[in-house]
PDB file of N, CA and C in Angstrom:
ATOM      1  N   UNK A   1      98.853  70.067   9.954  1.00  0.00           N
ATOM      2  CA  UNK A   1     100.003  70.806   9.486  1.00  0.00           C
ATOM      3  C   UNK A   1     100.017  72.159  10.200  1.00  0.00           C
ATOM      4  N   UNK A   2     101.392  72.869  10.807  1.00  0.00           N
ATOM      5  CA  UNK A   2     101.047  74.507  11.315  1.00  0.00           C
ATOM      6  C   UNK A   2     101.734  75.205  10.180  1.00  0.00           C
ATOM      7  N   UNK A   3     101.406  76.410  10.680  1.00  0.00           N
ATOM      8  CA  UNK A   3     101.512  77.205   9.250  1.00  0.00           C
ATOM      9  C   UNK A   3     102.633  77.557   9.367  1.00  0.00           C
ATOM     10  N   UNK A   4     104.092  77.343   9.885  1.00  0.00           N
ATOM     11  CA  UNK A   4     105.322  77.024   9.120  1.00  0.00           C
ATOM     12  C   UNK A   4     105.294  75.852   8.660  1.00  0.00           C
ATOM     13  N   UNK A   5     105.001  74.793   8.840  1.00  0.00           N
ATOM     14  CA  UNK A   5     105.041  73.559   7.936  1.00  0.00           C
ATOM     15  C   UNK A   5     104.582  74.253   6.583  1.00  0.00           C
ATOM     16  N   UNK A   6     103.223  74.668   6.279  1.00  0.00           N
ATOM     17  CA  UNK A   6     102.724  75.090   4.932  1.00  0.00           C
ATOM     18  C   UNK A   6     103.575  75.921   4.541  1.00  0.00           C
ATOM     19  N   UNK A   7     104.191  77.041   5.382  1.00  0.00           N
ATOM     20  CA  UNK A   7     105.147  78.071   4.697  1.00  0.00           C
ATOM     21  C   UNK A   7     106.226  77.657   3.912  1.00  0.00           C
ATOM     22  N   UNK A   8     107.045  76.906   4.937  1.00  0.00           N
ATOM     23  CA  UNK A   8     107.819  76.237   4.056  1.00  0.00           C
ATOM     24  C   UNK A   8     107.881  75.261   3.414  1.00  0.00           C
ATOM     25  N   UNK A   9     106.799  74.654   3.126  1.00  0.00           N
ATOM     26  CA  UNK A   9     106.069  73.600   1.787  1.00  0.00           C
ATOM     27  C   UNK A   9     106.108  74.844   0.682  1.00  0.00           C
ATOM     28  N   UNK A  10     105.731  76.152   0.730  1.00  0.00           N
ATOM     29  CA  UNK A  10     105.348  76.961   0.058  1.00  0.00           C
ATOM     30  C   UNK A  10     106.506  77.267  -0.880  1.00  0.00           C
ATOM     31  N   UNK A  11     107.326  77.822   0.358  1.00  0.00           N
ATOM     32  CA  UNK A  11     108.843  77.963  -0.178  1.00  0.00           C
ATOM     33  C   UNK A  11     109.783  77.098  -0.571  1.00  0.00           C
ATOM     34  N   UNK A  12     109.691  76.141  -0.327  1.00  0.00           N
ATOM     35  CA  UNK A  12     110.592  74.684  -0.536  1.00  0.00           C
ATOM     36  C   UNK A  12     110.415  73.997  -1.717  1.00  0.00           C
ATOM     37  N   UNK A  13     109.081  73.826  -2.195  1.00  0.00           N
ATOM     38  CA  UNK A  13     108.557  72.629  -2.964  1.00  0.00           C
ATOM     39  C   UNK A  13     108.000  73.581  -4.161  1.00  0.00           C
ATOM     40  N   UNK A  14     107.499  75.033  -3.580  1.00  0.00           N
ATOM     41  CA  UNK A  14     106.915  75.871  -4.826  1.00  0.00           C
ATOM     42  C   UNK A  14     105.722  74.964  -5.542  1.00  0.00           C
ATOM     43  N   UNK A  15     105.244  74.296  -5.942  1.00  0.00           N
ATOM     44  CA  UNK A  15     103.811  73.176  -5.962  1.00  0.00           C
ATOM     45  C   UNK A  15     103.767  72.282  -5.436  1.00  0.00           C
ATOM     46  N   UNK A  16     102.645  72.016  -4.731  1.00  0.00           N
ATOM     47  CA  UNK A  16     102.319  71.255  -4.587  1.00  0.00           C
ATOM     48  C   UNK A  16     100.855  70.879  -4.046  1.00  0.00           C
ATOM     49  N   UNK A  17     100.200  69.822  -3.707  1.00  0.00           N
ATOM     50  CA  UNK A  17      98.799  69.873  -3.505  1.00  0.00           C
ATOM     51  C   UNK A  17      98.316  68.970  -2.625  1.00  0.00           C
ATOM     52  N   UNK A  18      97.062  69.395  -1.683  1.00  0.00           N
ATOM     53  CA  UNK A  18      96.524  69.068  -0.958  1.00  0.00           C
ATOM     54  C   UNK A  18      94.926  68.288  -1.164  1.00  0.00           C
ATOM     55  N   UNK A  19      94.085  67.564  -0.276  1.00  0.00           N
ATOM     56  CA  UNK A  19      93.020  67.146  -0.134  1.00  0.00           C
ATOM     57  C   UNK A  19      92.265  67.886   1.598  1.00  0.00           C
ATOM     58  N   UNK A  20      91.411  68.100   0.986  1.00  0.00           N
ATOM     59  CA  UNK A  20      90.513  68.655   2.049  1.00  0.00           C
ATOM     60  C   UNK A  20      88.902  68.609   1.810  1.00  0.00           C
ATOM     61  N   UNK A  21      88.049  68.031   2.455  1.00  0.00           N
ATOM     62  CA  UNK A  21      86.769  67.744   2.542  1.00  0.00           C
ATOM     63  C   UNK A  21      86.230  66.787   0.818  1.00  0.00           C
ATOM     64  N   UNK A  22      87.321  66.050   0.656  1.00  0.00           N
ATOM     65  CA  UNK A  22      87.526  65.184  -0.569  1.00  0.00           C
ATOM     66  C   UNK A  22      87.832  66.114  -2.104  1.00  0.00           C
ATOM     67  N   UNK A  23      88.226  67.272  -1.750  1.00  0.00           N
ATOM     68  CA  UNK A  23      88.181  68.002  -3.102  1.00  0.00           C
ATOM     69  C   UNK A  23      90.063  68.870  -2.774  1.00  0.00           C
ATOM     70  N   UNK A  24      90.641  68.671  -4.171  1.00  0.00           N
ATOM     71  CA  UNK A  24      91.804  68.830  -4.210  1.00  0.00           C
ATOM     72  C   UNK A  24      92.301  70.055  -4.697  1.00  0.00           C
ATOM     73  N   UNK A  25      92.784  70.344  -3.733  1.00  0.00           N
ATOM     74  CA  UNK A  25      93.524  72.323  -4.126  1.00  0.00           C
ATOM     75  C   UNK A  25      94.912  72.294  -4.388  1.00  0.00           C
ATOM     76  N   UNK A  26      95.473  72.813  -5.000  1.00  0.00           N
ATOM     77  CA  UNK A  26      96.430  73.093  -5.925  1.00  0.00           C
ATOM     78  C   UNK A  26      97.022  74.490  -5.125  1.00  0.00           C
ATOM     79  N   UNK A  27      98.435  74.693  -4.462  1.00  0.00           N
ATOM     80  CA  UNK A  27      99.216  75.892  -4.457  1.00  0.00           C
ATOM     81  C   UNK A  27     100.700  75.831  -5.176  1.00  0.00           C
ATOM     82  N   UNK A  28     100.836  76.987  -5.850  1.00  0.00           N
ATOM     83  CA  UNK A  28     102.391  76.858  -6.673  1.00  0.00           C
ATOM     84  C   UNK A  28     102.430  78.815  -6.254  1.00  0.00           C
ATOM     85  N   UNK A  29     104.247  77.918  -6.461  1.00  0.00           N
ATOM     86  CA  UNK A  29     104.477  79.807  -5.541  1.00  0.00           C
ATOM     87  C   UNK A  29     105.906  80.008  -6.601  1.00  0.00           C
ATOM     88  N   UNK A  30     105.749  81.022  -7.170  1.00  0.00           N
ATOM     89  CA  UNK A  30     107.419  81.653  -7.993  1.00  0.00           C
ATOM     90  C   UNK A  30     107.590  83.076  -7.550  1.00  0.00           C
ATOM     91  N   UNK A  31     109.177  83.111  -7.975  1.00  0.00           N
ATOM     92  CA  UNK A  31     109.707  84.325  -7.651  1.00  0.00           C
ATOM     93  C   UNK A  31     109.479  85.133  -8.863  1.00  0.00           C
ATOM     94  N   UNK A  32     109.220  86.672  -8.627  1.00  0.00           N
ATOM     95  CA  UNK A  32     108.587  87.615  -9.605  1.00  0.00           C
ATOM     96  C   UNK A  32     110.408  88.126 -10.177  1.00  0.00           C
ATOM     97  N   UNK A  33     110.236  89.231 -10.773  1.00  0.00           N
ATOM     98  CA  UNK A  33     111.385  89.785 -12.002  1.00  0.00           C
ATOM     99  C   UNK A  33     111.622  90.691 -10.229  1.00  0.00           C
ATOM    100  N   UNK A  34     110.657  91.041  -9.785  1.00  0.00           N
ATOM    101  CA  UNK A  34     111.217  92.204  -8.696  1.00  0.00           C
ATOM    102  C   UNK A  34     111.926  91.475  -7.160  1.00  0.00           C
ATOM    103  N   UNK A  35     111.911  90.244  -7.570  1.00  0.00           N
ATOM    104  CA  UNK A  35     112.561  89.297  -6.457  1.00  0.00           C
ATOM    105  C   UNK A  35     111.281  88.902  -5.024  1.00  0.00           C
ATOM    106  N   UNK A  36     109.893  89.418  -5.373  1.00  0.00           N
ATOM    107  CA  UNK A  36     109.111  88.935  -4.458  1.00  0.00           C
ATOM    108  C   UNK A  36     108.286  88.098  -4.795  1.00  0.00           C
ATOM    109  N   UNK A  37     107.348  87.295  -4.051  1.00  0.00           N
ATOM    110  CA  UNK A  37     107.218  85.973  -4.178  1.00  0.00           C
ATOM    111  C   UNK A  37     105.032  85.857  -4.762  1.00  0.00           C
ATOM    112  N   UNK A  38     104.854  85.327  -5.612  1.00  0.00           N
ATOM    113  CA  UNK A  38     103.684  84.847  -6.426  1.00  0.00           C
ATOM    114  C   UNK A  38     103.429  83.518  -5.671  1.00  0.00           C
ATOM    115  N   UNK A  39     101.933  83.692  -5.481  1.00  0.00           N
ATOM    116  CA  UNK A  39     101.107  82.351  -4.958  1.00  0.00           C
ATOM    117  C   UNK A  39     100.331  82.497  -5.583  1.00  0.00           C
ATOM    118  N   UNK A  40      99.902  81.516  -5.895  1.00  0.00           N
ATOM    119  CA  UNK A  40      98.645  80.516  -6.755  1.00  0.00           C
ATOM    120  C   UNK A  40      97.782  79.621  -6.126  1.00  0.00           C
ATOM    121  N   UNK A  41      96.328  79.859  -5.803  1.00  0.00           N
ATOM    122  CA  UNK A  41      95.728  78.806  -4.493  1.00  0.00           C
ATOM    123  C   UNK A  41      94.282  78.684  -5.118  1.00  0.00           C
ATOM    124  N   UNK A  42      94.080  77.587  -4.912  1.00  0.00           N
ATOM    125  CA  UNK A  42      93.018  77.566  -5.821  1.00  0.00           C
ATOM    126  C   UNK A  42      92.445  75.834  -5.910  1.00  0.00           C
ATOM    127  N   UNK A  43      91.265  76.048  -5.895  1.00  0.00           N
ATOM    128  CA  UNK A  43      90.593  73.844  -6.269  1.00  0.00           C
ATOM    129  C   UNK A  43      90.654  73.319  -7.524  1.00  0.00           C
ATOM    130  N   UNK A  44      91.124  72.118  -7.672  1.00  0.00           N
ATOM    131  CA  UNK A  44      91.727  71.579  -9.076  1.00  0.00           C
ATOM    132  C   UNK A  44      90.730  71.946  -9.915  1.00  0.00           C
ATOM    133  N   UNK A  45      91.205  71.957 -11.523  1.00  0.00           N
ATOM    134  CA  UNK A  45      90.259  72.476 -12.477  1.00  0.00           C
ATOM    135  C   UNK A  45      89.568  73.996 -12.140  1.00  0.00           C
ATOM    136  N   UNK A  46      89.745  74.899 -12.030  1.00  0.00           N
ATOM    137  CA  UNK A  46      88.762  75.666 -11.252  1.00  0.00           C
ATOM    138  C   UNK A  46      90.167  77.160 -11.396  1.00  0.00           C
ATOM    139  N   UNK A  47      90.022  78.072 -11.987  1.00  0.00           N
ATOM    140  CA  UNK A  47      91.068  79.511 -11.895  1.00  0.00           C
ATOM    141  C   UNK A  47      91.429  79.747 -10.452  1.00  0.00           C
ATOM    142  N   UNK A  48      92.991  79.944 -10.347  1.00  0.00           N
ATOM    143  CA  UNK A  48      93.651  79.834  -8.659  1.00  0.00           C
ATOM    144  C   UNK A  48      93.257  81.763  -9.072  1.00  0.00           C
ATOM    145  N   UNK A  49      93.016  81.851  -7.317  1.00  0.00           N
ATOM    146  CA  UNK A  49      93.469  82.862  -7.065  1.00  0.00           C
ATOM    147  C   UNK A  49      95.037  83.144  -6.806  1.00  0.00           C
ATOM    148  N   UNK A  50      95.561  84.305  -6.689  1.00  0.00           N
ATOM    149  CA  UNK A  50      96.506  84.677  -6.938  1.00  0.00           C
ATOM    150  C   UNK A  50      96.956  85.759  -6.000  1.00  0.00           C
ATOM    151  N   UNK A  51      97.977  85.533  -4.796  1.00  0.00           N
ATOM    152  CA  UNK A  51      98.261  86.084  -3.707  1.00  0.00           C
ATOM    153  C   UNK A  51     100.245  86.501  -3.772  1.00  0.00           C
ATOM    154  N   UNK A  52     100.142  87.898  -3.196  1.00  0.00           N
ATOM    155  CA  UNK A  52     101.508  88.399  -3.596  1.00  0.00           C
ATOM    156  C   UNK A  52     102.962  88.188  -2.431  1.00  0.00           C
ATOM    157  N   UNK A  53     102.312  87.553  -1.504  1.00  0.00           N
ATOM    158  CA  UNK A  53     102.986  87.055  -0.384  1.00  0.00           C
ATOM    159  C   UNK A  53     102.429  85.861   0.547  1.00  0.00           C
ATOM    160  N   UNK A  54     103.169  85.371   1.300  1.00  0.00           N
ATOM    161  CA  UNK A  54     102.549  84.074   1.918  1.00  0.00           C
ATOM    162  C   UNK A  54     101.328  84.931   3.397  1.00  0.00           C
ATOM    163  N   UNK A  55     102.150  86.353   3.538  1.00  0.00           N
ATOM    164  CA  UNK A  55     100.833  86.742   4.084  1.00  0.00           C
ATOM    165  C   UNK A  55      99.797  87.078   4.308  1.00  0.00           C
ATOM    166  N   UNK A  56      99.486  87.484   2.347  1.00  0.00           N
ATOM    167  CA  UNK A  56      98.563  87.771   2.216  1.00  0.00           C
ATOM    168  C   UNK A  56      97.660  86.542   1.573  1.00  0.00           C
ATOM    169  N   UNK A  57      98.350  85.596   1.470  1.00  0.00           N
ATOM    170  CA  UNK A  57      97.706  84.061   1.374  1.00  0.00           C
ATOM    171  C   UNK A  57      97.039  83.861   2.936  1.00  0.00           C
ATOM    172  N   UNK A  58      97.524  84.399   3.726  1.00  0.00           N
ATOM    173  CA  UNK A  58      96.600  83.570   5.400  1.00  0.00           C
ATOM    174  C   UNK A  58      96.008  84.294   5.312  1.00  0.00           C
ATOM    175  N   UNK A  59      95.758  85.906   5.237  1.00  0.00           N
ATOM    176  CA  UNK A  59      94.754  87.040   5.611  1.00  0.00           C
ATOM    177  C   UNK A  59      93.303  86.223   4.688  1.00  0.00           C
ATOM    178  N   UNK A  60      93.488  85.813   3.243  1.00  0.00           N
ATOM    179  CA  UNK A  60      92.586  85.911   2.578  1.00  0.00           C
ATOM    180  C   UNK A  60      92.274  85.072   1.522  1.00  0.00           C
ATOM    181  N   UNK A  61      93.182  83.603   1.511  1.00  0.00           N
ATOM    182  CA  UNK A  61      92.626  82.568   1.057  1.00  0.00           C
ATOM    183  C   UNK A  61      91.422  82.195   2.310  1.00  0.00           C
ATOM    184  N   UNK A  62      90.581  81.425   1.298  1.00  0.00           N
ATOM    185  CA  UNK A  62      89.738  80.499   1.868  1.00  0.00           C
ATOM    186  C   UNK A  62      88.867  79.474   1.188  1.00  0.00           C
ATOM    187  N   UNK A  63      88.558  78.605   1.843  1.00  0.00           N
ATOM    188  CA  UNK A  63      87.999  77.360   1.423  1.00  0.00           C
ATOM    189  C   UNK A  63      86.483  77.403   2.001  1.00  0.00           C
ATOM    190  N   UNK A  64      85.327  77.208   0.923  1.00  0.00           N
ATOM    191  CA  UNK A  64      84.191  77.610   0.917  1.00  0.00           C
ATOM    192  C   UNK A  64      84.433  79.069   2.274  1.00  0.00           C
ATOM    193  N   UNK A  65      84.114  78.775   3.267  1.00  0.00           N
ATOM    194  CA  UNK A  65      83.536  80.069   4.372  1.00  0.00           C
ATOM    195  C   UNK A  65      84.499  79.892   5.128  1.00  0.00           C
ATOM    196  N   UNK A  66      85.883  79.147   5.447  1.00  0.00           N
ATOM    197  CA  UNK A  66      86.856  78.679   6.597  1.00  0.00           C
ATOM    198  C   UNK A  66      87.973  79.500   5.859  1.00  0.00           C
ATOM    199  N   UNK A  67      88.603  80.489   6.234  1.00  0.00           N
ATOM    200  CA  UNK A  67      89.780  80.809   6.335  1.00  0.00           C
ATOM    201  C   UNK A  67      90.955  79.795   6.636  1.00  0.00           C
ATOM    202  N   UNK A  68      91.987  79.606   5.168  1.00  0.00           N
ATOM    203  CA  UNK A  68      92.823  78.536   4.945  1.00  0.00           C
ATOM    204  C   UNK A  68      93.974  78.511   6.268  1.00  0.00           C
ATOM    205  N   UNK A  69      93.503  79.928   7.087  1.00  0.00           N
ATOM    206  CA  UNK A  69      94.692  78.987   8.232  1.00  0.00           C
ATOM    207  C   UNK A  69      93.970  78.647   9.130  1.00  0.00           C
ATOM    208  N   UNK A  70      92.357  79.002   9.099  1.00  0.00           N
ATOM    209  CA  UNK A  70      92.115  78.145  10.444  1.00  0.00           C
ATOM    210  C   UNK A  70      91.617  76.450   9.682  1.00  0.00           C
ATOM    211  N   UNK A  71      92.291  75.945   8.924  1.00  0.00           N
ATOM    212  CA  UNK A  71      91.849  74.518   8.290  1.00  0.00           C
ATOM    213  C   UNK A  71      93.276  73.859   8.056  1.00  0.00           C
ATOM    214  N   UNK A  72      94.571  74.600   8.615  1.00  0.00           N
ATOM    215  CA  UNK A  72      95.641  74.034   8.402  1.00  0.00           C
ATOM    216  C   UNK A  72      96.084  72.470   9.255  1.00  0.00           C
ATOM    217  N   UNK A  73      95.241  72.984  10.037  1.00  0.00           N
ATOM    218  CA  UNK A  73      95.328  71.876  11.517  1.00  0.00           C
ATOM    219  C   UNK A  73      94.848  70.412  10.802  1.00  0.00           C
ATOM    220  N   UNK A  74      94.025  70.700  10.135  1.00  0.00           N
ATOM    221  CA  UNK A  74      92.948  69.658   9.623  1.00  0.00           C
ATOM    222  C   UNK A  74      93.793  68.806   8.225  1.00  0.00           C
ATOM    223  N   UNK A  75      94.795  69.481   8.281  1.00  0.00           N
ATOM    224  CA  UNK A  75      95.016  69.007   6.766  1.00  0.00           C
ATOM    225  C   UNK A  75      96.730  67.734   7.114  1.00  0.00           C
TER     226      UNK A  75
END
């Protein structure tokens, strides 16, 4: 997947979920009262972190030690 595909999975679909190294992560994205945008990223069962733009979702999600955009390729 490149990371406009994920972006606009992000923006389009607002949840939805992935598989990666057999364990399943969960992203859901809403619009706030101030009109900017809430992400939710996080492994099933398990408290999502919580990111205030899709850019600060690439700077600083990650999966164990891999930064979630260099694992986009993979997914």
């Amino acid at each position: 997947m490149t990371r406009e595909e994920f972006r606009d999975a992000i923006l389009v679909r607002r949840d939805f979920d992935f598989v990666y190294n057999n364990r399943r992560f969960l992203v859901n994205s809403k619009r706030t009262s101030d009109g900017g945008l809430e992400i939710s990223f996080g492994e099933e069962y398990t408290s999502p972190k919580i990111f205030d733009s899709f850019t600060h979702l690439m700077a600083d999600a990650k999966i164990d030690f891999k930064y979630l955009r260099e694992i986009l390729v993979d997914l």
